[in-house]
C-alpha atoms as a PDB file:
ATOM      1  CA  UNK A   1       0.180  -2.081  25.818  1.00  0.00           C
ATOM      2  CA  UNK A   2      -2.962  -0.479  23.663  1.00  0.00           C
ATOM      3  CA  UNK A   3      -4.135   2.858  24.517  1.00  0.00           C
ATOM      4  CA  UNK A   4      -7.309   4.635  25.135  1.00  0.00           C
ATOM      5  CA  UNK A   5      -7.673   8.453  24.575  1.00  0.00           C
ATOM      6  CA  UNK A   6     -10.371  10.062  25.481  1.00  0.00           C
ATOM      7  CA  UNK A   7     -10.946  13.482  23.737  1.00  0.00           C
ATOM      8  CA  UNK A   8     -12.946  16.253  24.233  1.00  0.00           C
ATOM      9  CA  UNK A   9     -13.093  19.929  24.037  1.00  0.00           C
ATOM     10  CA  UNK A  10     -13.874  20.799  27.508  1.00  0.00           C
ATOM     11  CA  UNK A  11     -11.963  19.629  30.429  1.00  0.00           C
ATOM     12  CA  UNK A  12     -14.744  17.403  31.759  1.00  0.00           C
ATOM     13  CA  UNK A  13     -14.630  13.840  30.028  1.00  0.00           C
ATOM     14  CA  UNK A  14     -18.256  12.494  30.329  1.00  0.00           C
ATOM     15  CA  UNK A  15     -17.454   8.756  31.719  1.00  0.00           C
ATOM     16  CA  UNK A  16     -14.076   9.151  32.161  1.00  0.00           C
ATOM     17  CA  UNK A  17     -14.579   7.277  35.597  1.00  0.00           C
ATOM     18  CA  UNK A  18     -16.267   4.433  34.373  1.00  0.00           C
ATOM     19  CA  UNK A  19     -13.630   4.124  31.651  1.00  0.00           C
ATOM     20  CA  UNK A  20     -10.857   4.037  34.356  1.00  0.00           C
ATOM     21  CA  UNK A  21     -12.187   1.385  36.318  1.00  0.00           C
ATOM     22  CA  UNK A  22     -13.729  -0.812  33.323  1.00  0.00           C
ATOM     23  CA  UNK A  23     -10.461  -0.599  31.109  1.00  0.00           C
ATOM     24  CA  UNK A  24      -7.546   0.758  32.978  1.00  0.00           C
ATOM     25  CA  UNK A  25      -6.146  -3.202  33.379  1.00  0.00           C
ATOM     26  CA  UNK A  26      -6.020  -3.330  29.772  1.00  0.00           C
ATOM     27  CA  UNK A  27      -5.121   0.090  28.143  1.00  0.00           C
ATOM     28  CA  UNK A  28      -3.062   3.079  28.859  1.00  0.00           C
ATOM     29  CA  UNK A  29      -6.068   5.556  28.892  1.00  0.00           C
ATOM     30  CA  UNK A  30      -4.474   9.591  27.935  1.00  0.00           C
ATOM     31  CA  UNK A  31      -7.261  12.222  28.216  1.00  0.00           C
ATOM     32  CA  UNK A  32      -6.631  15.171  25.441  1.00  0.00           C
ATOM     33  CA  UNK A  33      -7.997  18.063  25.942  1.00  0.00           C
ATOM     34  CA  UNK A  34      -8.328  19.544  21.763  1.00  0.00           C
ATOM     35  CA  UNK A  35      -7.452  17.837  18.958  1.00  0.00           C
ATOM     36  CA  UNK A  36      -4.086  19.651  18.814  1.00  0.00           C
ATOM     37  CA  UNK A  37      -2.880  17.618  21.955  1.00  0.00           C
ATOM     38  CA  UNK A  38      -4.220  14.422  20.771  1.00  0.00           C
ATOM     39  CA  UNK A  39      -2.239  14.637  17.766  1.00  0.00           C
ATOM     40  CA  UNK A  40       0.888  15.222  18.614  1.00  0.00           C
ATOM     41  CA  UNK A  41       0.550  12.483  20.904  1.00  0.00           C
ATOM     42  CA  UNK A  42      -0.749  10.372  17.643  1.00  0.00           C
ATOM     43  CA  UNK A  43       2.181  11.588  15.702  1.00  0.00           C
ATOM     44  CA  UNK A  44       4.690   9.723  17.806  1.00  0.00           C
ATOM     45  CA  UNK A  45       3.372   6.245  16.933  1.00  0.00           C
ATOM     46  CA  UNK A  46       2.882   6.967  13.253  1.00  0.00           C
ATOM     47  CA  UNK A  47       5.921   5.414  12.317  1.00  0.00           C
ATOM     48  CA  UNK A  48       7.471   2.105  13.960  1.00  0.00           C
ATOM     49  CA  UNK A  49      11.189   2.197  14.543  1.00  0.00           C
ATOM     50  CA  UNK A  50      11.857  -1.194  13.295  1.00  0.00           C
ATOM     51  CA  UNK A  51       9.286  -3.321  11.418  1.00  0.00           C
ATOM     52  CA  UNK A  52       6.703  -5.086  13.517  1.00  0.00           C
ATOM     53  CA  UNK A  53       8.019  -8.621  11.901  1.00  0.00           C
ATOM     54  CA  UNK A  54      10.726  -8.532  14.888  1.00  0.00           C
ATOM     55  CA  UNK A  55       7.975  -9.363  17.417  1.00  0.00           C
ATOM     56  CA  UNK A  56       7.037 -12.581  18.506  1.00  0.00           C
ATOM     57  CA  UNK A  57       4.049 -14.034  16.292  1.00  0.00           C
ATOM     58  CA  UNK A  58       2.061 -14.748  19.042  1.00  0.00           C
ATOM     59  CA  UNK A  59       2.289 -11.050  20.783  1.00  0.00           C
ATOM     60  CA  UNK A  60      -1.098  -9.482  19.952  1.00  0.00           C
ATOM     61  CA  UNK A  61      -0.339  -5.951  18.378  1.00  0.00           C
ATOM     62  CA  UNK A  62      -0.610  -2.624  20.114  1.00  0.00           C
ATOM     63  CA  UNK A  63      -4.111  -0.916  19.131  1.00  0.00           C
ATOM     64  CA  UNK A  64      -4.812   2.787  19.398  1.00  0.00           C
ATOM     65  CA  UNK A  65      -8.503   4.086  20.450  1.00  0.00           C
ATOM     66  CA  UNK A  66     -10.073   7.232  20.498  1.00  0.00           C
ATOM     67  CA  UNK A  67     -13.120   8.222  22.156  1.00  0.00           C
ATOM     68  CA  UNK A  68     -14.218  11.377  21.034  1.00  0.00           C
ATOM     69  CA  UNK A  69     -16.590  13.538  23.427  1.00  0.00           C
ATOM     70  CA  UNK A  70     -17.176  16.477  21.176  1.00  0.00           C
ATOM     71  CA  UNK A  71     -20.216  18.973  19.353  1.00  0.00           C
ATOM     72  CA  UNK A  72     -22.170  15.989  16.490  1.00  0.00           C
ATOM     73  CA  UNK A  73     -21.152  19.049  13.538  1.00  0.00           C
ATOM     74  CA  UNK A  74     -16.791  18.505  14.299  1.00  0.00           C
ATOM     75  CA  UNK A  75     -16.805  14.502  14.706  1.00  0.00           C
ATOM     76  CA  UNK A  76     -16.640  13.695  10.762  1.00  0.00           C
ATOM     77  CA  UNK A  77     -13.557  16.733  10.082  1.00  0.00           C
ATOM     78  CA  UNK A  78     -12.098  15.231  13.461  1.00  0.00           C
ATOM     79  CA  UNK A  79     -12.063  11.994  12.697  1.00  0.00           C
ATOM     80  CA  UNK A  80     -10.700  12.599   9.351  1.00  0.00           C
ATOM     81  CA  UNK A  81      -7.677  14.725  11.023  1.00  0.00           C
ATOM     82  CA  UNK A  82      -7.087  11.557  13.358  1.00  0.00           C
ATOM     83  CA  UNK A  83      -6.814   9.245  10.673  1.00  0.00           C
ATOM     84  CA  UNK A  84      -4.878  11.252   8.756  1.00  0.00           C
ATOM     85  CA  UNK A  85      -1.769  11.032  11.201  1.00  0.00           C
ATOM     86  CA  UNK A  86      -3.096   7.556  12.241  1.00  0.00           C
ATOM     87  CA  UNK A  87      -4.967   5.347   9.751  1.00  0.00           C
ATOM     88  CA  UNK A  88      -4.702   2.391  12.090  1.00  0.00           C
ATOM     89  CA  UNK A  89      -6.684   4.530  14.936  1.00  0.00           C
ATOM     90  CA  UNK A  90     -10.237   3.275  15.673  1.00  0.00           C
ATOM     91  CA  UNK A  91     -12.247   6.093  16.746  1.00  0.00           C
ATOM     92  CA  UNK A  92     -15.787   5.895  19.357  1.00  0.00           C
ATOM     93  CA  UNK A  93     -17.857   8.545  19.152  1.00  0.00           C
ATOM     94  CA  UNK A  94     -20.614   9.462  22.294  1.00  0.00           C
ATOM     95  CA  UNK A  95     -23.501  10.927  20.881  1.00  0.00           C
ATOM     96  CA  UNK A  96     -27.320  10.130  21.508  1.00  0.00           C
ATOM     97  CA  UNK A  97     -29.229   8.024  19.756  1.00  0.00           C
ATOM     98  CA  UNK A  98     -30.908  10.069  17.097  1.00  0.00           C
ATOM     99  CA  UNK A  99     -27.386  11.966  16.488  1.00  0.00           C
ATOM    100  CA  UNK A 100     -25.710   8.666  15.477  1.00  0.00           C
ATOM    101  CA  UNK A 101     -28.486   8.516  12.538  1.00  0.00           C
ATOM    102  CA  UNK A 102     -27.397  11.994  11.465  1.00  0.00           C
ATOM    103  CA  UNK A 103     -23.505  11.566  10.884  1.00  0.00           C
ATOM    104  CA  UNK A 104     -24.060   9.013   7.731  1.00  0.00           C
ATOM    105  CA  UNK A 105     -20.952   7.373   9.192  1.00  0.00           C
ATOM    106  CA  UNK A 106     -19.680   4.300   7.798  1.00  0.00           C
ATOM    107  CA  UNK A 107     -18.596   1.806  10.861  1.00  0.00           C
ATOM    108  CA  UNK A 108     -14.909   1.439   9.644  1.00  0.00           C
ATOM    109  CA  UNK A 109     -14.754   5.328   9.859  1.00  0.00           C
ATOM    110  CA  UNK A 110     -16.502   5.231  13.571  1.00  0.00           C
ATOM    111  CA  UNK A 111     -18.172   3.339  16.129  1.00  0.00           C
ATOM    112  CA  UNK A 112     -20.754   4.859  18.475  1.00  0.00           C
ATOM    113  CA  UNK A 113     -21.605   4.771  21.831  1.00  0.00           C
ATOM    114  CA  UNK A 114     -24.891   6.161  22.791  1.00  0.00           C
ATOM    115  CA  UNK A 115     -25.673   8.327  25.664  1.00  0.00           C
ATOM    116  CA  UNK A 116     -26.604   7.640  28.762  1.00  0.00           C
ATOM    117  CA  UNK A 117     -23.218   5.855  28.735  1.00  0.00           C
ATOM    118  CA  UNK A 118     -23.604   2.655  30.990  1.00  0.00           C
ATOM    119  CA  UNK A 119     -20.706  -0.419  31.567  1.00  0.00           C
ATOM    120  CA  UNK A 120     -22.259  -3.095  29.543  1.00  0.00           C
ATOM    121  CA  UNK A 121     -22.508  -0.914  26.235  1.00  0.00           C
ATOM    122  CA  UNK A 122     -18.945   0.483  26.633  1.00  0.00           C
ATOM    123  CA  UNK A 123     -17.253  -3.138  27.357  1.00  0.00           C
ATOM    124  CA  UNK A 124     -18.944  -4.669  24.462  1.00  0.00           C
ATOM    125  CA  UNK A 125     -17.949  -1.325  21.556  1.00  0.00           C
ATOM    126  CA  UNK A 126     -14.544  -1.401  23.058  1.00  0.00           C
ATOM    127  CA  UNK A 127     -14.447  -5.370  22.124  1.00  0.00           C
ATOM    128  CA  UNK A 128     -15.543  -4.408  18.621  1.00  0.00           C
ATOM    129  CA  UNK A 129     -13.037  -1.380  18.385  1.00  0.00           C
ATOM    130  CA  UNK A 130     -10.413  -3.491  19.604  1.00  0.00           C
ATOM    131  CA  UNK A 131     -11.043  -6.405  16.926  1.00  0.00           C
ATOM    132  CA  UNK A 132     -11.299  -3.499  14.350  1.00  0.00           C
ATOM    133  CA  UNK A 133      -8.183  -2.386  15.321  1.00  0.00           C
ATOM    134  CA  UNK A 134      -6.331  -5.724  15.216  1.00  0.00           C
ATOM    135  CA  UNK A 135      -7.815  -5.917  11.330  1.00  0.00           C
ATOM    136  CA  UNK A 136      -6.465  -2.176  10.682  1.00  0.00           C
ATOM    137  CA  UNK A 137      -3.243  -3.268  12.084  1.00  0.00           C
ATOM    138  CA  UNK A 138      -2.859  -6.761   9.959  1.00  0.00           C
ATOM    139  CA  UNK A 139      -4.066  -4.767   6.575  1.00  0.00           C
ATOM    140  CA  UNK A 140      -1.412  -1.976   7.003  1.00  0.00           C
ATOM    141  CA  UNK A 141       1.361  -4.260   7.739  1.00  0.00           C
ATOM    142  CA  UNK A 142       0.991  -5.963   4.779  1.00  0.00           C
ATOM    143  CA  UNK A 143       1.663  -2.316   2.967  1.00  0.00           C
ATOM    144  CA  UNK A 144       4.370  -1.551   5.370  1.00  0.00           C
ATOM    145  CA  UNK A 145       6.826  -4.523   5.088  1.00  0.00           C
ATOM    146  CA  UNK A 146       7.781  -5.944   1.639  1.00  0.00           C
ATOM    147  CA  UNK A 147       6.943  -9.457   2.563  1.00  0.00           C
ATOM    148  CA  UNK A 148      10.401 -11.007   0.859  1.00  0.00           C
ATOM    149  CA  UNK A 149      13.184  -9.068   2.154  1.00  0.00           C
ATOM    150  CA  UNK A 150      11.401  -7.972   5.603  1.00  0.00           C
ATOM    151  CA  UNK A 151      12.511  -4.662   4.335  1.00  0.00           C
ATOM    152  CA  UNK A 152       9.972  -1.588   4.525  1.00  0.00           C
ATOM    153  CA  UNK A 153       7.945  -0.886   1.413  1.00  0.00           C
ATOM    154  CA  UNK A 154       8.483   2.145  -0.881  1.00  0.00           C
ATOM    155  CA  UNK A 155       5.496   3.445   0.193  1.00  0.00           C
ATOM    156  CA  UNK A 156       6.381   3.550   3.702  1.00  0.00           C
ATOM    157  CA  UNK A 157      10.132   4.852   2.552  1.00  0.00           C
ATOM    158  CA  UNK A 158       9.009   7.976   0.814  1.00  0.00           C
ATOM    159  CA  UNK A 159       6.219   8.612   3.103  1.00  0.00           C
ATOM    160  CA  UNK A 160       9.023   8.642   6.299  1.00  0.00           C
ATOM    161  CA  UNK A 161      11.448  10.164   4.062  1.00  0.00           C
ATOM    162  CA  UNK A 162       9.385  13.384   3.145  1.00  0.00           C
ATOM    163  CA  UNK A 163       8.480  13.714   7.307  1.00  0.00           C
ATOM    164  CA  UNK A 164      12.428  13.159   7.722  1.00  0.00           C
ATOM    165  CA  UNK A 165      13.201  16.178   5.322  1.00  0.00           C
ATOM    166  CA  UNK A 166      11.136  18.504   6.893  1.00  0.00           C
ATOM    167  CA  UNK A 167      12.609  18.142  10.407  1.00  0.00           C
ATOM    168  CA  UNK A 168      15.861  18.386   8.673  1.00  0.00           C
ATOM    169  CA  UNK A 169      14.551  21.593   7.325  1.00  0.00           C
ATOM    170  CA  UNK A 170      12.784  23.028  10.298  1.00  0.00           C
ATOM    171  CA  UNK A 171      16.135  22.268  12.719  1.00  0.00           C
ATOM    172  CA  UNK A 172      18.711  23.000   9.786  1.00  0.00           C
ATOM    173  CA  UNK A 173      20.258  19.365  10.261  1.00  0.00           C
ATOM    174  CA  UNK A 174      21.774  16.818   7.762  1.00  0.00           C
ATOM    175  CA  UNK A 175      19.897  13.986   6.237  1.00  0.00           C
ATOM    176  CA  UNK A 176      21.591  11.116   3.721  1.00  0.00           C
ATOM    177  CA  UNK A 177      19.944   8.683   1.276  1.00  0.00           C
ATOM    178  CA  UNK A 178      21.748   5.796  -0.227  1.00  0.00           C
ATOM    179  CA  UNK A 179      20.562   4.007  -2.854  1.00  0.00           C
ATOM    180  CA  UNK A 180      22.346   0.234  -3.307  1.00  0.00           C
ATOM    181  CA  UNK A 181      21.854  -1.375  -6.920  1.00  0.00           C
ATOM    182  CA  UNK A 182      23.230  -5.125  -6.858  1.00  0.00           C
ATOM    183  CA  UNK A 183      25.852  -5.585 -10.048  1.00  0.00           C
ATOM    184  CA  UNK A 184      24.467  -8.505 -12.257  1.00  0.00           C
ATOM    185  CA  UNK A 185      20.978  -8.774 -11.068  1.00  0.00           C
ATOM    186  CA  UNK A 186      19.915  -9.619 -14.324  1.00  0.00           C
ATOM    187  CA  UNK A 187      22.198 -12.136 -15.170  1.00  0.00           C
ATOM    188  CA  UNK A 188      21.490 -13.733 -11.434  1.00  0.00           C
ATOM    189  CA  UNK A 189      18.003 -13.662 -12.582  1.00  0.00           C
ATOM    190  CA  UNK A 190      18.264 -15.394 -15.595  1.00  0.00           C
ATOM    191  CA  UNK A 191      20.628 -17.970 -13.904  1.00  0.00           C
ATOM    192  CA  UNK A 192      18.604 -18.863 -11.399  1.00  0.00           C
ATOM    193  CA  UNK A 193      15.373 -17.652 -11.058  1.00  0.00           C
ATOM    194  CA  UNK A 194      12.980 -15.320  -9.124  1.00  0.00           C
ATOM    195  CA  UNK A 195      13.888 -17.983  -5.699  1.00  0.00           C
ATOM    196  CA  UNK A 196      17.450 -16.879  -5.644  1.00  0.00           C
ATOM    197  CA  UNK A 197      16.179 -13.231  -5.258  1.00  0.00           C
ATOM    198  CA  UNK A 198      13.768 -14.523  -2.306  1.00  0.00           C
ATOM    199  CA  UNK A 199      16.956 -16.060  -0.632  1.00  0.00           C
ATOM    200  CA  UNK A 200      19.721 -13.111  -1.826  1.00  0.00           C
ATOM    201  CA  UNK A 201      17.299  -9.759  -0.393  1.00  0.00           C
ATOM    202  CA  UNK A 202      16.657 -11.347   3.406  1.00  0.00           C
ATOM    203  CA  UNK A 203      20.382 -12.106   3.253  1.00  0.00           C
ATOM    204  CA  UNK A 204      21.318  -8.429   2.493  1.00  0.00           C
ATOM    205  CA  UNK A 205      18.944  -7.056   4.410  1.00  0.00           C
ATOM    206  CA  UNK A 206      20.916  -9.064   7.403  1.00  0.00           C
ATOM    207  CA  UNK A 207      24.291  -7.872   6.189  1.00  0.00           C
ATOM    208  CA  UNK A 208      23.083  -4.217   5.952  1.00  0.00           C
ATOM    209  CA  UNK A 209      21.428  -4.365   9.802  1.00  0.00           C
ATOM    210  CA  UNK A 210      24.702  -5.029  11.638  1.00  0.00           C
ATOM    211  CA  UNK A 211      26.062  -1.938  10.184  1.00  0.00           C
ATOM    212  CA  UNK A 212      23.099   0.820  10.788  1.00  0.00           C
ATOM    213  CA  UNK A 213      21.918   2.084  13.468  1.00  0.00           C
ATOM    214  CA  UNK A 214      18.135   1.931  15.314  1.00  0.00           C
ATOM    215  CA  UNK A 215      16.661   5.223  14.047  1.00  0.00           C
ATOM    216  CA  UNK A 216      18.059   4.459  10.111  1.00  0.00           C
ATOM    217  CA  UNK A 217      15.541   3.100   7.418  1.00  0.00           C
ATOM    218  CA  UNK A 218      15.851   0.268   5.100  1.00  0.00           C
ATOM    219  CA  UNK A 219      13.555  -0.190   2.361  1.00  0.00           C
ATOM    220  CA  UNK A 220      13.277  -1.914  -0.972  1.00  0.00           C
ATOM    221  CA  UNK A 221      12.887  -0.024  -3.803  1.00  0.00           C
ATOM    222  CA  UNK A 222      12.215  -1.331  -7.369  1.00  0.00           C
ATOM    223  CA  UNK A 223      13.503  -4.607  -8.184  1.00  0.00           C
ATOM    224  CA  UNK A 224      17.202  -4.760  -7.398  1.00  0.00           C
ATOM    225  CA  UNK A 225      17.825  -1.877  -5.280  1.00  0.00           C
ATOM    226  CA  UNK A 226      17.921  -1.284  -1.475  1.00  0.00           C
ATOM    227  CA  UNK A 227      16.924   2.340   0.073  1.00  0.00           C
ATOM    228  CA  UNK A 228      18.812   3.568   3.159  1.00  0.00           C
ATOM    229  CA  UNK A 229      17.301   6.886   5.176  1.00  0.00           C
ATOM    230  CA  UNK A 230      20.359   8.397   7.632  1.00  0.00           C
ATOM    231  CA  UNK A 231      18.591  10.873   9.676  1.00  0.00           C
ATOM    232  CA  UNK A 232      20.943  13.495  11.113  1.00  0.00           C
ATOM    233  CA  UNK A 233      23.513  12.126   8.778  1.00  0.00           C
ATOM    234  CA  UNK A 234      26.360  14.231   6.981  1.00  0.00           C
ATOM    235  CA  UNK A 235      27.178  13.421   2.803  1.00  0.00           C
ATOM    236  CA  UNK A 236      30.743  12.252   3.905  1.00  0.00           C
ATOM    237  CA  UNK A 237      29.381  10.049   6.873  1.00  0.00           C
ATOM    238  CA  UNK A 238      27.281   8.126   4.172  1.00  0.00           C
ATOM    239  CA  UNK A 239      29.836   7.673   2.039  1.00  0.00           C
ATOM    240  CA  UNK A 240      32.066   5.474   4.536  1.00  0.00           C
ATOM    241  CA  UNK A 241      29.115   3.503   5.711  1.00  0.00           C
ATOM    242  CA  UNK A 242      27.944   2.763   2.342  1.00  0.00           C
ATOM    243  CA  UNK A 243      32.042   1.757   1.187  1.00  0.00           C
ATOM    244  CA  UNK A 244      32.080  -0.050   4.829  1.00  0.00           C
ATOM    245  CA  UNK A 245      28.987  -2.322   3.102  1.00  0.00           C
ATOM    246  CA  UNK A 246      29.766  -2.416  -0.187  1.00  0.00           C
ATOM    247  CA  UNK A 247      33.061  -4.147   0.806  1.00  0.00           C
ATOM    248  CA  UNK A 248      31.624  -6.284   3.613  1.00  0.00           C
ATOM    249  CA  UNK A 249      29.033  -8.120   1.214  1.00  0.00           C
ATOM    250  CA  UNK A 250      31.831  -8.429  -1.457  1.00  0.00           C
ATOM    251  CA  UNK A 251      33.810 -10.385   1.098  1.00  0.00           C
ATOM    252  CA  UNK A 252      30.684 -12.283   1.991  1.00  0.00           C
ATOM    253  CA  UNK A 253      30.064 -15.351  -0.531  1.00  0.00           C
ATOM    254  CA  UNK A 254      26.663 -16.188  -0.779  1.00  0.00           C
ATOM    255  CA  UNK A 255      25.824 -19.725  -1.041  1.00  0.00           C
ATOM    256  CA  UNK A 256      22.386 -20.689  -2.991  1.00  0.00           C
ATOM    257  CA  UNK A 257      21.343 -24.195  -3.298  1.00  0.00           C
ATOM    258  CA  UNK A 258      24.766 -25.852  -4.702  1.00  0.00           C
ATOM    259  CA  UNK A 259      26.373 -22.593  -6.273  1.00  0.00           C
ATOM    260  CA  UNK A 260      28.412 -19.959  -4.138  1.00  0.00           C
ATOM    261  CA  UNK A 261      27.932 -16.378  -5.781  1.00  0.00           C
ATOM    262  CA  UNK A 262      30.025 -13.134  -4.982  1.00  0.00           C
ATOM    263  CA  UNK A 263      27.362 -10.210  -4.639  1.00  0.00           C
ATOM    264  CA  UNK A 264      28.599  -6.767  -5.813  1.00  0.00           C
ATOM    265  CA  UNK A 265      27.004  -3.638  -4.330  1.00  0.00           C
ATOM    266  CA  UNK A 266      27.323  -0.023  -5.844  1.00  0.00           C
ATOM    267  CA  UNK A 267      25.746   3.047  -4.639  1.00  0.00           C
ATOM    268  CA  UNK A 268      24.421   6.186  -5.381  1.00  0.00           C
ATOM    269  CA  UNK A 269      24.279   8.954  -2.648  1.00  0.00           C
ATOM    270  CA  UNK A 270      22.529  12.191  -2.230  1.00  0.00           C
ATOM    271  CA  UNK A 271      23.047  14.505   1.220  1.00  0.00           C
ATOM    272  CA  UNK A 272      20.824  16.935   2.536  1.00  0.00           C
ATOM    273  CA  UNK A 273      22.939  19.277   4.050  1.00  0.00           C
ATOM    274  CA  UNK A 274      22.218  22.430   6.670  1.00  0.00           C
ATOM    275  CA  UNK A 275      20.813  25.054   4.649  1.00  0.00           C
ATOM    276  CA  UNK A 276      19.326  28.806   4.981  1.00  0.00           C
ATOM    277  CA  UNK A 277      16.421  30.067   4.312  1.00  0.00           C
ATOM    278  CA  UNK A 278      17.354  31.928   1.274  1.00  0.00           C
ATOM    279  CA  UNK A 279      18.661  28.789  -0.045  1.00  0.00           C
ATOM    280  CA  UNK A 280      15.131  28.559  -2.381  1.00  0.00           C
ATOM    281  CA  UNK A 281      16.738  25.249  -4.268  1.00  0.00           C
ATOM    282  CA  UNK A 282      17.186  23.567  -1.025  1.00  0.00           C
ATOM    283  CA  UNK A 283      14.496  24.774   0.787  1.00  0.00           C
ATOM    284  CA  UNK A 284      11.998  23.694  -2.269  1.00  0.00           C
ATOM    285  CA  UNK A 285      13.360  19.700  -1.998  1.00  0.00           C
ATOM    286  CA  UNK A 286      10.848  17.326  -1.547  1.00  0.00           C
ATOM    287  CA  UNK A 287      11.445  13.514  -1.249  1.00  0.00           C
ATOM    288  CA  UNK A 288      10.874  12.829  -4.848  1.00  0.00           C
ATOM    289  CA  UNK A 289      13.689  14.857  -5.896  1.00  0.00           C
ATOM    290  CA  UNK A 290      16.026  13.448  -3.509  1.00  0.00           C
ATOM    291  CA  UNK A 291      15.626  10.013  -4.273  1.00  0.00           C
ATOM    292  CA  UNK A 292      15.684  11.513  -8.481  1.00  0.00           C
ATOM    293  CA  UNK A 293      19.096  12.678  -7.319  1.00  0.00           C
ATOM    294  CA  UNK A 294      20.644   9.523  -5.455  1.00  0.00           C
ATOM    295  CA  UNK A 295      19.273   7.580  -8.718  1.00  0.00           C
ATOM    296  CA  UNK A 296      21.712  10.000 -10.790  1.00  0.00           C
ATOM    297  CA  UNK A 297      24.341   8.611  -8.979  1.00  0.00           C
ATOM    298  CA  UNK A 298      23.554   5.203  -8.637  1.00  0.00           C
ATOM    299  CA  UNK A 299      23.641   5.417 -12.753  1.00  0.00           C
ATOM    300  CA  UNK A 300      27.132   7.370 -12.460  1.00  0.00           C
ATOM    301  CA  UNK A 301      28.286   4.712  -9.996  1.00  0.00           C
ATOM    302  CA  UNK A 302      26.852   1.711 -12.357  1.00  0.00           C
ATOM    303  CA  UNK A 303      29.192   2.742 -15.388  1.00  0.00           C
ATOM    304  CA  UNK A 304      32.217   2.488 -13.194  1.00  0.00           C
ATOM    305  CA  UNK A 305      34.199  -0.314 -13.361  1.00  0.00           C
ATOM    306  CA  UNK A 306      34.751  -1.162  -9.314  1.00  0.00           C
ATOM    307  CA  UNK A 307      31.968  -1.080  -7.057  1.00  0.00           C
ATOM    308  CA  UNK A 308      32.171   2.305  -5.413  1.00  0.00           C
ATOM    309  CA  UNK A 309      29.844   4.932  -3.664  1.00  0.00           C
ATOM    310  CA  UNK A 310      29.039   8.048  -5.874  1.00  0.00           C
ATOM    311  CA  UNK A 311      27.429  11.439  -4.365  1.00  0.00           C
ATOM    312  CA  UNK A 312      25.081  13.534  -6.360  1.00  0.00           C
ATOM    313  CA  UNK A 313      27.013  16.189  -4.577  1.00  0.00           C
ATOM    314  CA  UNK A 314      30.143  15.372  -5.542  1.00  0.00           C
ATOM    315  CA  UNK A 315      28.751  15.537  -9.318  1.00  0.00           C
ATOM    316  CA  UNK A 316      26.945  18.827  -9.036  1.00  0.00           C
ATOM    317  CA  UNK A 317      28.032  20.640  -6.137  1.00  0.00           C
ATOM    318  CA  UNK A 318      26.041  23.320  -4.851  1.00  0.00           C
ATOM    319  CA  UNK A 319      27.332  26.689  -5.446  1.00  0.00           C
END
C-alpha cells in the first residue's frame, strides 16, 4: 500500500483531518514531526530487498508522498534532504498563493497546495502526485534492474554496498563481496553471439538464487561478471558458498538452441572483517576499494588452472 506523510515542524498538522477521511482508504498516512523522523522512516524503503521484477505486472507500484507543512524559507533545503534518501518521493507543499510564486520550484521537484486547504483541491494534487510518482517509480527501475539478467545494476550495487559498509563499520560486523567471472566468455561470444549471453545471465542468475539468502545482493557488473553483497558475512563463509556455486553450475549443462555448453565459474573474494577503531586502513575502506580488491582476486583466481574461489585476504593478509 502507498503512503502519505504529512510533515511539519510543530505538532499540529494543518488538514490532517481532512486528509484522514479523504485518503485513509488508499494510503498509509504517518505524521512526522521534523525532518529527522521523516527520514529515518524514508531510509527504510530506500532500498528494495529483492528487485521489483518479482511482482505481478499488473500490481500498481507502491508510491511514497510527502506533504510538507513547514516555514516557505526550509521547503527547497527540505525537499532536497527528502529526495536525497528518496528520489522516487513526490513531495506537496501547503503554502498560500503568492508563496508558491516565490519558491521558483520546478513541478517535478514539488507540487503545491494552496491555503485555505479545501477537499476538491487536495483529491485532485494527490491524483497528480500519485501519477508523478508512478513515472518516478517506472524511470528508476529501469536504472535499478539490468534489464537482461534481472540482476541489479552496478549502480544500485555500489550505491547499497557503500550503505552496507558503513553499518558493518558502525556495529563492528563482517561483510563479504564475491565477484564471479565466467571462464571462456569470449570464446562463447564469438561462438555464438550477444543472444547466448541474453539466455546464459537469467540462467545464472537462477542458479545463484537457490543458494543465497533474502537480505544478499546480486548484481551484474561489467560484461561477464556477477557481483554478490553478503551482509553480516565472515571471509571463510564466502568462500564455501561461492565453491558450493562454482561447482553446482559446473555440474549444470546449459543447453542453447542445439548446443549443450559446460559454464565454468571462478571467483574472486574480498571480506570485511570486525575491525577497531585504530585500524585507520580498515576504517578508511570505501566501496570502491573493496570491489578494487575482490577484482585482484578474481585476476589471481583467472590464472589458475581449476575453477576455484580466491580471497584478497588470503593474498595479503592483514597484519
Amino acid at each position: 500500500m502507498s503512503v502519505l506523510y504529512l510533515l511539519s515542524d510543530t505538532i499540529h498538522f494543518p488538514g490532517e483531518v481532512l486528509f484522514h477521511g479523504c485518503f485513509e482508504s488508499q494510503f498509509t498516512i504517518r505524521r512526522s514531526v521534523g525532518i529527522s523522523a521523516l527520514l529515518q522512516e524514508l531510509e527504510k524503503v530506500k532500498y528494495p530487498e529483492k528487485p521489483d521484477t518479482d511482482k505481478p505486472a499488473e500490481l500498481e507500484p507502491e508510491v511514497h508522498l510527502v506533504v510538507l507543512s513547514l516555514p516557505t524559507e526550509v521547503i527547497s533545503a527540505t525537499i532536497q534532504q527528502i529526495k536525497t534518501v528518496l528520489p522516487t518521493a513526490v513531495c506537496i507543499a501547503m503554502a498560500e498563493a503568492r508563496e508558491t510564486k516565490e519558491n521558483h520550484l520546478y513541478e517535478w521537484d514539488c507540487l503545491f497546495l494552496e491555503k485555505p486547504l479545501n477537499e476538491f483541491q487536495a483529491r485532485c494534487t494527490i491524483v497528480n502526485a500519485v501519477k508523478q510518482g508512478y513515472l518516478l517509480k517506472q524511470i528508476s527501475q529501469a536504472t535499478l534492474i539490468e534489464n537482461t539478467s534481472g540482476l541489479y545494476t552496478q549502480r544500485y550495487f555500489m550505491g547499497r554496498l557503500n550503505k552496507e559498509l558503513s553499518q558493518a563499520k558502525r556495529h563492528k560486523d563482517k561483510l563479504s563481496c564475491i565477484i564471479f567471472g565466467i571462464r571462456y566468455y569470449d570464446m562463447f561470444l564469438d561462438c555464438y553471439g550477444y543472444q547466448f549471453m541474453e539466455k546464459l545471465f537469467p540462467y545464472l542468475s537462477t542458479v545463484l538464487r537457490q543458494h543465497i539468502r533474502q537480505e544478499d545482493i546480486l548484481a551484474r557488473l561489467g560484461d561477464d561478471e556477477i557481483a554478490l553483497l553478503l551482509p553480516r558475512s565472515g571471509i571463510d563463509g564466502a568462500k564455501i558458498l561461492a565453491s558450493r556455486i562454482i561447482r553446482d553450475v559446473t555440474i549444470k549443462p546449459f543447453d542453447f538452441m542445439s548446443e549443450t555448453e559446460t559454464i565454468e565459474l571462478y571467483a574472486g573474494i574480498y571480506g570485511f572483517e570486525d575491525v577497531q577503531a585504530e585500524d585507520a586502513d580498515a576504517v578508511a575502506l570505501d566501496a570502491d576499494q573493496m570491489i578494487r580488491y575482490a577484482h585482484h582476486a578474481l585476476h589471481h583466481a583467472k590464472k589458475q588452472e581449476e575453477n576455484q574461489a580466491c580471497t584478497f585476504n588470503e593474498l595479503y593478509p592483514l597484519s
